[in-house]
C-alpha atoms as a PDB file:
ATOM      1  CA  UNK A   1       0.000   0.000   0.000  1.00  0.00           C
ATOM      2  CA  UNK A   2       1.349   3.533  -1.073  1.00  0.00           C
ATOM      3  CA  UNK A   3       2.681   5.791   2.104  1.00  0.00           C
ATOM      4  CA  UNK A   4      -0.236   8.227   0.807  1.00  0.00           C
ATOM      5  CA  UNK A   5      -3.323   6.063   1.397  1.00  0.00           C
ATOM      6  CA  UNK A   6      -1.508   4.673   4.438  1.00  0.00           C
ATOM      7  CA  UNK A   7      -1.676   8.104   5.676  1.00  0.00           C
ATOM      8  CA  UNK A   8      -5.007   8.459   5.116  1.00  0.00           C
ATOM      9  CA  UNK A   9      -5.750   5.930   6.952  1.00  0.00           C
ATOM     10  CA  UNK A  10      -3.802   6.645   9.880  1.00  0.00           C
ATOM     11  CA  UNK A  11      -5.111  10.779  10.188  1.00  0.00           C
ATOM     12  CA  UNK A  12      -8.376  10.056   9.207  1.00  0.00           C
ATOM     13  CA  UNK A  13      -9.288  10.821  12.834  1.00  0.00           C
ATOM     14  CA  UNK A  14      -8.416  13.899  12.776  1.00  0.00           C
ATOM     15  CA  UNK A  15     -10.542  15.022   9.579  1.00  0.00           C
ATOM     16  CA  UNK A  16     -13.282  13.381  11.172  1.00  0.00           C
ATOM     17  CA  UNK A  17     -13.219  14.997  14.331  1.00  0.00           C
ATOM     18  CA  UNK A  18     -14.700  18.157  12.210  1.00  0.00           C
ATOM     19  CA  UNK A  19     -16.449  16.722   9.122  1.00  0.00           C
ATOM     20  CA  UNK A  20     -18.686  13.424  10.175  1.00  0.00           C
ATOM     21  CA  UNK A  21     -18.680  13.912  13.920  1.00  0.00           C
ATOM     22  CA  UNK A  22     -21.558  14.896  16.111  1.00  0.00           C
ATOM     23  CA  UNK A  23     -20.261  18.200  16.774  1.00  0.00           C
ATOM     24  CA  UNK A  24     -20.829  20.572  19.974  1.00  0.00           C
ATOM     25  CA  UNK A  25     -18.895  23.264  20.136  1.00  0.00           C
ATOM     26  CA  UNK A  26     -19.835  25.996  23.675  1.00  0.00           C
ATOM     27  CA  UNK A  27     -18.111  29.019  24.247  1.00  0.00           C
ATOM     28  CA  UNK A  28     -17.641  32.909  24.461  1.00  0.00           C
ATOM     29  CA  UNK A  29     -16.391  35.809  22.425  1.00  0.00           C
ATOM     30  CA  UNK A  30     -14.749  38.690  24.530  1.00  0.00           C
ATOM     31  CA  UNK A  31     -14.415  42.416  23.099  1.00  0.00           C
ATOM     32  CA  UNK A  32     -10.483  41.860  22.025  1.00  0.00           C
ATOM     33  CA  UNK A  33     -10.887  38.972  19.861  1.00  0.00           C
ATOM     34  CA  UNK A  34     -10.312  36.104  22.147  1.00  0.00           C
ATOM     35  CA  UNK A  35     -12.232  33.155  22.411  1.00  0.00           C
ATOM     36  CA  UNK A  36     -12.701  30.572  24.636  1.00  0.00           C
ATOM     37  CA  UNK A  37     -14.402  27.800  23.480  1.00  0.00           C
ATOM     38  CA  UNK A  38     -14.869  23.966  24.669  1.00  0.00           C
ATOM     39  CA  UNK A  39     -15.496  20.983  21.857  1.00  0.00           C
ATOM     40  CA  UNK A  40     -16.772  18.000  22.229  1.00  0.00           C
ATOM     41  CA  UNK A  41     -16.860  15.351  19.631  1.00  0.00           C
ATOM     42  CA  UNK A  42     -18.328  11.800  18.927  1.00  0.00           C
ATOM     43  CA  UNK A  43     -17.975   9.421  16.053  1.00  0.00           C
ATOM     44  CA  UNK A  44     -20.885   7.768  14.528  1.00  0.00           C
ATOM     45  CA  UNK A  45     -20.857   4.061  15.088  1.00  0.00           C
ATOM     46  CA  UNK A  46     -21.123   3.527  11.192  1.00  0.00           C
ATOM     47  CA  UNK A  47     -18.153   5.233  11.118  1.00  0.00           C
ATOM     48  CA  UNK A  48     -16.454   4.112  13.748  1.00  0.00           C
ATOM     49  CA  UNK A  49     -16.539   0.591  12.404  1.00  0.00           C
ATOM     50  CA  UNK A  50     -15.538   2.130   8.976  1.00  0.00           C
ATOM     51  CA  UNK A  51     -12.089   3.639  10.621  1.00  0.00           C
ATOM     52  CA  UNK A  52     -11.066   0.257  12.641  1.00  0.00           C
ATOM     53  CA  UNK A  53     -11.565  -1.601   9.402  1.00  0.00           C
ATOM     54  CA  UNK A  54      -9.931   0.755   7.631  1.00  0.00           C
ATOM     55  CA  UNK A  55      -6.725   1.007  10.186  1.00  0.00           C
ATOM     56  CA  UNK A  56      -6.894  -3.096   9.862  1.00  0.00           C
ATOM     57  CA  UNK A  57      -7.065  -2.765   5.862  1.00  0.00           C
ATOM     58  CA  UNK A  58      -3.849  -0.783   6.203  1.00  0.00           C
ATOM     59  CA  UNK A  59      -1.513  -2.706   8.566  1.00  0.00           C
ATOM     60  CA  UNK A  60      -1.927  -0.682  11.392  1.00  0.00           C
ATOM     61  CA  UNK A  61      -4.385  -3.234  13.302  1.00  0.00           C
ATOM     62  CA  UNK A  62      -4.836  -1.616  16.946  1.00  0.00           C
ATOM     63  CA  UNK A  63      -6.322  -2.783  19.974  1.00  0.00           C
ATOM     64  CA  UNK A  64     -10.353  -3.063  19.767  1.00  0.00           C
ATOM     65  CA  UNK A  65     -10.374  -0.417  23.130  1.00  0.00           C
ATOM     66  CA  UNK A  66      -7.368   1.942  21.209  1.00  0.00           C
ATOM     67  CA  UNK A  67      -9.036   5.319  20.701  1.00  0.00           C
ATOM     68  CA  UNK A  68     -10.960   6.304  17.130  1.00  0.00           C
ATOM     69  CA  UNK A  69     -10.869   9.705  18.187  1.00  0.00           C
ATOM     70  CA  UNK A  70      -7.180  10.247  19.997  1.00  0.00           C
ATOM     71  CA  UNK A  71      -7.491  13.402  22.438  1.00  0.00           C
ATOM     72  CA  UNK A  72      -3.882  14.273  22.951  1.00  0.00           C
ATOM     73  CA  UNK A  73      -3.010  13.427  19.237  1.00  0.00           C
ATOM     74  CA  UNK A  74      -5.706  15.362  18.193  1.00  0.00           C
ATOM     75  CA  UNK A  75      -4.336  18.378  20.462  1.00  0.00           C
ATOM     76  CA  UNK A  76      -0.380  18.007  19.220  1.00  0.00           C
ATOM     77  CA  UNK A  77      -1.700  18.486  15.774  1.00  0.00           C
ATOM     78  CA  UNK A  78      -4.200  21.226  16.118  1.00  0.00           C
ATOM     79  CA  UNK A  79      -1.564  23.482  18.323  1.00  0.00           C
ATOM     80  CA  UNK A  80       0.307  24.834  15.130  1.00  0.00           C
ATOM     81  CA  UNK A  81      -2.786  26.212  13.434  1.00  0.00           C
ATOM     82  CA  UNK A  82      -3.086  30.199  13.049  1.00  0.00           C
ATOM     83  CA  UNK A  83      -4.698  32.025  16.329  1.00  0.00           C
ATOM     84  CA  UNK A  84      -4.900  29.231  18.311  1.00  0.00           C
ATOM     85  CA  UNK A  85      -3.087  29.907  21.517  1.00  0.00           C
ATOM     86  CA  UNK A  86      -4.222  26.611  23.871  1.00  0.00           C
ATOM     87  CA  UNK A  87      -6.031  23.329  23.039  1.00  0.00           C
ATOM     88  CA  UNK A  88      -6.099  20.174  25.098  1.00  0.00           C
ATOM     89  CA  UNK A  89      -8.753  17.748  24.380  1.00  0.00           C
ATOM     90  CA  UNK A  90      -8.849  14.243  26.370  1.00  0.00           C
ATOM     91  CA  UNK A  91     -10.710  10.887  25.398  1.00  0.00           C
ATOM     92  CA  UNK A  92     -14.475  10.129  27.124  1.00  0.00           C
ATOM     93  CA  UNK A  93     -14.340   7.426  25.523  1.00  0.00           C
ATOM     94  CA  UNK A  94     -12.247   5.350  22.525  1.00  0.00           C
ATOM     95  CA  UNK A  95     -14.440   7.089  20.209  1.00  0.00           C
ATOM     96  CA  UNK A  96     -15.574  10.806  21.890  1.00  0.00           C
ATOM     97  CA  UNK A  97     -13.671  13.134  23.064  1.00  0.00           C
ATOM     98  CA  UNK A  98     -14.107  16.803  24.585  1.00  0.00           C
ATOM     99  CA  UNK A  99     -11.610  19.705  26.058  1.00  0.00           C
ATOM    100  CA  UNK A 100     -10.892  23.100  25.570  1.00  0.00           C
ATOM    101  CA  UNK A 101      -9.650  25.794  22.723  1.00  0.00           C
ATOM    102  CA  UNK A 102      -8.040  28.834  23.456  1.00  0.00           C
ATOM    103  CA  UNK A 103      -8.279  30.906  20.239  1.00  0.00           C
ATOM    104  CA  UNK A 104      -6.047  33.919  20.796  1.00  0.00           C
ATOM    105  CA  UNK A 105      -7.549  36.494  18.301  1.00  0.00           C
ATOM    106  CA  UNK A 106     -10.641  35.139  16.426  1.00  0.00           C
ATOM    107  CA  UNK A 107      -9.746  36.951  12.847  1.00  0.00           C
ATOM    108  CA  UNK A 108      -6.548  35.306  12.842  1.00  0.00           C
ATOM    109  CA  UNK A 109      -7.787  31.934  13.357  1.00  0.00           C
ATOM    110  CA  UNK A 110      -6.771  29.555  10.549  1.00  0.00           C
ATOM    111  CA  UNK A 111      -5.985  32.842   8.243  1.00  0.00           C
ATOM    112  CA  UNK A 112      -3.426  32.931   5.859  1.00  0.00           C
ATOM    113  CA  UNK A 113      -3.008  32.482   2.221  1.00  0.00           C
ATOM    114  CA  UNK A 114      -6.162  31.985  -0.073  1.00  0.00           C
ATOM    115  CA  UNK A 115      -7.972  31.507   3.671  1.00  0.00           C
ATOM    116  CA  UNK A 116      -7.292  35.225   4.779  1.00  0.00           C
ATOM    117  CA  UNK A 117     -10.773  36.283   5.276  1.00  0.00           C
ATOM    118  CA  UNK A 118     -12.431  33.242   6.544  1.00  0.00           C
ATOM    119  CA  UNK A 119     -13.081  35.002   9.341  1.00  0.00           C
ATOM    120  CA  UNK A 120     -13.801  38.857  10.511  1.00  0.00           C
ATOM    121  CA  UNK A 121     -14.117  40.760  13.753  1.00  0.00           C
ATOM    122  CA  UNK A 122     -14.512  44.055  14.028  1.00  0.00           C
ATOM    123  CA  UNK A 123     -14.916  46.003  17.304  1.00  0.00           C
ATOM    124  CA  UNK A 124     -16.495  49.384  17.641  1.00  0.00           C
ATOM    125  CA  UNK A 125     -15.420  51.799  21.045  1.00  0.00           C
ATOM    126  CA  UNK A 126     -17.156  52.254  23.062  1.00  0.00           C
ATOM    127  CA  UNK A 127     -19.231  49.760  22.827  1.00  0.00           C
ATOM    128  CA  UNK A 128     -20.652  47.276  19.355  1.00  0.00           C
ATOM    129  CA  UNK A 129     -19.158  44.478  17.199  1.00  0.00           C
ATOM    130  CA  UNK A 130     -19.553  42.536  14.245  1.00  0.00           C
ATOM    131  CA  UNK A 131     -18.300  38.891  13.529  1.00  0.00           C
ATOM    132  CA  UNK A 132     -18.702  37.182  10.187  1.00  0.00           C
ATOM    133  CA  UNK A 133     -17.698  33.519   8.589  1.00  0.00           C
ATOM    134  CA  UNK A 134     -17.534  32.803   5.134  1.00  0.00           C
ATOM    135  CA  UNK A 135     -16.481  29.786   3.156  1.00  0.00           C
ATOM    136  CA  UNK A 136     -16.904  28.643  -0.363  1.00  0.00           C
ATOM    137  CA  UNK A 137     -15.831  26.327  -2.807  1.00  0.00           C
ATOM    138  CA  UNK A 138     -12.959  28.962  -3.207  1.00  0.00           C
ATOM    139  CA  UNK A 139     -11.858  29.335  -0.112  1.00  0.00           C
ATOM    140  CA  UNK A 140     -12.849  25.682   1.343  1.00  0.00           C
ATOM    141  CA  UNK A 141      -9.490  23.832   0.296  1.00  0.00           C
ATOM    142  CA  UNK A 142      -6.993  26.565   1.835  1.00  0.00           C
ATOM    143  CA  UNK A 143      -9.072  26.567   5.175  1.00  0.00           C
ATOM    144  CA  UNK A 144      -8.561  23.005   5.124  1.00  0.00           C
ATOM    145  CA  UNK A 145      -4.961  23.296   4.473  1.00  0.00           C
ATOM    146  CA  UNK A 146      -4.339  25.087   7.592  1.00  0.00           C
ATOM    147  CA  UNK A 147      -6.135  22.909  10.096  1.00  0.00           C
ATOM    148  CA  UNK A 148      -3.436  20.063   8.658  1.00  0.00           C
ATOM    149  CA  UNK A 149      -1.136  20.046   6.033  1.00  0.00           C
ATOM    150  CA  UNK A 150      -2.962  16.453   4.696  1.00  0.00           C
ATOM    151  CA  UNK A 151      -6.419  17.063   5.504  1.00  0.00           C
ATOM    152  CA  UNK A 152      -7.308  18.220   1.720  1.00  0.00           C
ATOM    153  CA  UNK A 153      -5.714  14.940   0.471  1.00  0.00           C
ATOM    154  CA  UNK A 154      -8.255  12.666   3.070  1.00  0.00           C
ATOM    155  CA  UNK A 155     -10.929  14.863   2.043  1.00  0.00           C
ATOM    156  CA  UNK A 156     -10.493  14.371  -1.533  1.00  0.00           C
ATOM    157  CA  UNK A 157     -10.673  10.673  -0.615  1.00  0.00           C
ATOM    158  CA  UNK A 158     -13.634  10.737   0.713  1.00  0.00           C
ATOM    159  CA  UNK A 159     -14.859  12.652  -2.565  1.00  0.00           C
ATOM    160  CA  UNK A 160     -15.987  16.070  -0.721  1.00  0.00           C
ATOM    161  CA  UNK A 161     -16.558  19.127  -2.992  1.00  0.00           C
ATOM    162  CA  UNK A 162     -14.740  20.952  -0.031  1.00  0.00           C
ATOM    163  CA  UNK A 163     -11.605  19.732  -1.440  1.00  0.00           C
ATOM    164  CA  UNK A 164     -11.890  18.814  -4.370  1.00  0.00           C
ATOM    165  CA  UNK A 165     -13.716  21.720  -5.842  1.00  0.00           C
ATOM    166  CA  UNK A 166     -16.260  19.635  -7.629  1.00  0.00           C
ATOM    167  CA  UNK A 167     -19.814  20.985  -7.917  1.00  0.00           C
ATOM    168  CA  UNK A 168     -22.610  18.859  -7.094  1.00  0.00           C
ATOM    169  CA  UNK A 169     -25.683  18.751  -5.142  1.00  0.00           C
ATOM    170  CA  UNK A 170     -25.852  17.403  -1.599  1.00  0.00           C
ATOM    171  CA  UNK A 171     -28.264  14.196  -2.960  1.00  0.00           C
ATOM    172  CA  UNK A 172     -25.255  13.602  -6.123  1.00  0.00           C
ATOM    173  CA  UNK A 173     -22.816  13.698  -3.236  1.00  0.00           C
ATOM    174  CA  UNK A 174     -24.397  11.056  -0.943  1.00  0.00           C
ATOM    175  CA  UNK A 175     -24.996   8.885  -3.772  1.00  0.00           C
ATOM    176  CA  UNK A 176     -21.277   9.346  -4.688  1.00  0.00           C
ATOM    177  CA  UNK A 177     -20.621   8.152  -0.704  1.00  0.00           C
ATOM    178  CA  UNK A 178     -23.373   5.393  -0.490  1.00  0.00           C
ATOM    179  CA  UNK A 179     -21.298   3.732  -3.682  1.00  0.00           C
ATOM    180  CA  UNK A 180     -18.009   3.632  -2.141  1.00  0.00           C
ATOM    181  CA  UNK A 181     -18.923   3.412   1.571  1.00  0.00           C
ATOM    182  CA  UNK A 182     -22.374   2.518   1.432  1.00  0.00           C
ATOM    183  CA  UNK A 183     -25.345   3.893   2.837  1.00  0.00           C
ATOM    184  CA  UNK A 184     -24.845   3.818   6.689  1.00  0.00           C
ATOM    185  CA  UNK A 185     -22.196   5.898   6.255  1.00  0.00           C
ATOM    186  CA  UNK A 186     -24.054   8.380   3.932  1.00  0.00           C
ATOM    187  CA  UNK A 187     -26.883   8.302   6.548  1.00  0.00           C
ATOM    188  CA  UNK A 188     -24.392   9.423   9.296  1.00  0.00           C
ATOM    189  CA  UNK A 189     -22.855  11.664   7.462  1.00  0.00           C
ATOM    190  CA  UNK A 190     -25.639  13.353   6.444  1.00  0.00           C
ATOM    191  CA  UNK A 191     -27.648  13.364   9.570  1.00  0.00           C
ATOM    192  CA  UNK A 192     -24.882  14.906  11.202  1.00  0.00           C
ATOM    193  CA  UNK A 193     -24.674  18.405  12.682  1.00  0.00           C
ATOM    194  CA  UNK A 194     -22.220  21.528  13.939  1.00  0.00           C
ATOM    195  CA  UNK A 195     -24.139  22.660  16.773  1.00  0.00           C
ATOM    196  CA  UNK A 196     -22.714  26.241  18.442  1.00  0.00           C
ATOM    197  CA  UNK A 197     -23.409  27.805  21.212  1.00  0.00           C
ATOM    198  CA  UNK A 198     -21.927  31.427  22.020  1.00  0.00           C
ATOM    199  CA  UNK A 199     -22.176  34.284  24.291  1.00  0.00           C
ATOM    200  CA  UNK A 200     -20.306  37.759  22.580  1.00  0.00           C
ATOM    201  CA  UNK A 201     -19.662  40.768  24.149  1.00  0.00           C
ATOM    202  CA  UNK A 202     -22.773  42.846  23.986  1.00  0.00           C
ATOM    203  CA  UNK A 203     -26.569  42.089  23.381  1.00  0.00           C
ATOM    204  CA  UNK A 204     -26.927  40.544  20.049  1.00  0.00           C
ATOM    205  CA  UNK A 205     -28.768  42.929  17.771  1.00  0.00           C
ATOM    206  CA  UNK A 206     -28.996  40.495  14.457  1.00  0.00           C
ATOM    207  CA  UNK A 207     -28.114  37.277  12.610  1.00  0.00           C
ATOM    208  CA  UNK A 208     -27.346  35.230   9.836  1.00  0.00           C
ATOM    209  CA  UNK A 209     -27.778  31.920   9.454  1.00  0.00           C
ATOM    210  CA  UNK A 210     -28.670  31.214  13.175  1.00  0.00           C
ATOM    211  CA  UNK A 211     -30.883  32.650  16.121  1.00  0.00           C
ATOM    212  CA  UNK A 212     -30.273  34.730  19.465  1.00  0.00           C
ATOM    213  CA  UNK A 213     -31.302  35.894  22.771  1.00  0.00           C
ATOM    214  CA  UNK A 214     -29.448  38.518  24.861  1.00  0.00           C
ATOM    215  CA  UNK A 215     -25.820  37.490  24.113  1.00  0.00           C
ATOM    216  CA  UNK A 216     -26.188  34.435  23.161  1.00  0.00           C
ATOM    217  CA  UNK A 217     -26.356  32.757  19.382  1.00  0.00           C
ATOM    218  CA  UNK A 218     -27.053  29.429  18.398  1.00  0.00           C
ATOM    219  CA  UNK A 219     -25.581  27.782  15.306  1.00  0.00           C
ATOM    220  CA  UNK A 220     -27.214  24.667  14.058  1.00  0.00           C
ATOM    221  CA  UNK A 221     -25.011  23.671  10.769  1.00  0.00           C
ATOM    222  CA  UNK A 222     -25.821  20.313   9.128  1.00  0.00           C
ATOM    223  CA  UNK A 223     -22.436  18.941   7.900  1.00  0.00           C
ATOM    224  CA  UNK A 224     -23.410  18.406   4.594  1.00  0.00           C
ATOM    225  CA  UNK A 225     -23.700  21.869   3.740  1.00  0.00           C
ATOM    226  CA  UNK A 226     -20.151  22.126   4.904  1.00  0.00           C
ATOM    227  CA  UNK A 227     -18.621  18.999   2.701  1.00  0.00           C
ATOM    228  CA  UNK A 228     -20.865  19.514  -0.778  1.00  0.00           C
ATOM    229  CA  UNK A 229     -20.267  23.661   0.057  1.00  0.00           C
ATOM    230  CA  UNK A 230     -23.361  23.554  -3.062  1.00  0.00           C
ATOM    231  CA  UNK A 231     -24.291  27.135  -1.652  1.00  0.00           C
ATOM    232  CA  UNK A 232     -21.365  29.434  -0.168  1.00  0.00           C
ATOM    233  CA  UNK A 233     -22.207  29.247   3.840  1.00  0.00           C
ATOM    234  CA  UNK A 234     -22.019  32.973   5.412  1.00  0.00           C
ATOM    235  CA  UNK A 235     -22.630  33.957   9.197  1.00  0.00           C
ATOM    236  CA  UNK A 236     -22.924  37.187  10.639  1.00  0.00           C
ATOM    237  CA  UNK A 237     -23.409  38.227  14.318  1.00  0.00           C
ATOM    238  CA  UNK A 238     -24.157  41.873  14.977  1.00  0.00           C
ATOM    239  CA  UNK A 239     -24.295  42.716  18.797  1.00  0.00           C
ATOM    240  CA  UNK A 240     -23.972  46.868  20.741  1.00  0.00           C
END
């Protein structure tokens, strides 16, 4: 087996704990830019099976208690990625895990390159704000890029316009999974979800793409939008 696919197999993990993991992601925004945010993160039992057989496939049979999801792993190879300052997550169990990210200025997180952009902050004295997120078919692979150097290459192996660039609908893109990895995992990937919950640093005055009360906004993003990317996804919090 090539040292490429190997890879793949090895980090797939790590792609997954963003794009076909029940997602939960709590947190706050403070006026300069920081955030502190805590993750937590759960494979899919489909796909849980699909990443031990796939670790068997490639030689690199583990353990049937060794961790899907590897906390500490996961935390080494997150540490290096723009604006983040602290992250430490730790295993629940060999397949969820959960802990803490320290982003130290929220418009440099994961910017750089074609990326710069992804997203904005903007802080009005005395007292206002506005934070934005954008991504497109564009900007999708360089994002990527920057939360690992390989994560576009596992991506593209699992077919997702979000790296590859392809355009096609969400239902072309599930049939595309359901006749390579059949239709459990399609079904868990596309029943899967982002779901945010944030406090910023004033009363929330308007949103896009998610609802609010007082200083609080809720983000409920199904993870197909995210891989397939069919319709650029933008977000916009307003708050005084």
């Amino acid at each position: 087996m090539n040292k490429k696919i190997t890879g793949f197999y090895l980090f797939l993990p790590l792609m997954l704990l963003f794009f076909s993991c029940a997602t939960r992601i709590s947190g706050s925004l403070q006026n300069n830019g920081q955030a502190d945010l805590n993750i937590s993160a759960a494979m899919e039992p489909r796909m849980t099976a699909l990443i031990r057989s796939l670790s068997t496939a490639s030689g690199a049979a583990q353990p049937a208690d060794a961790p899907v999801l590897d906390g500490p792993a996961l935390s080494a190879s997150m540490s290096g990625a723009p604006g983040i300052a602290l992250v430490s997550f730790k295993n629940k169990t060999p397949s969820a895990i959960e802990g803490p990210v320290k982003i130290s200025k929220i418009g440099d997180f994961l910017a750089g390159g074609g990326a710069t952009g992804f997203i904005t902050f903007q802080q009005n004295n005395p007292s206002g704000g506005k934070c934005s997120v954008h991504i497109d078919l564009d900007t999708g692979p360089d994002i990527l890029a920057l939360i690992s150097p390989d994560i576009v290459d596992y991506l593209t192996t699992l077919m997702a316009p979000i790296a590859t660039g392809d355009v096609m609908t969400k239902p072309e893109y599930l049939e595309l999974v359901t006749s390579v990895y059949r239709k459990g995992i399609a079904d868990e990937i596309s029943g899967a979800a982002i779901r945010a919950s944030l406090d910023f640093p004033g009363p929330v005055q308007s949103v896009k793409g998610g609802s609010f009360s007082g200083r609080r906004v809720e983000f409920d993003i199904p993870l197909i939008d995210i891989l397939v990317l069919d319709k650029p996804l933008h977000y916009e919090i307003v708050w005084r």
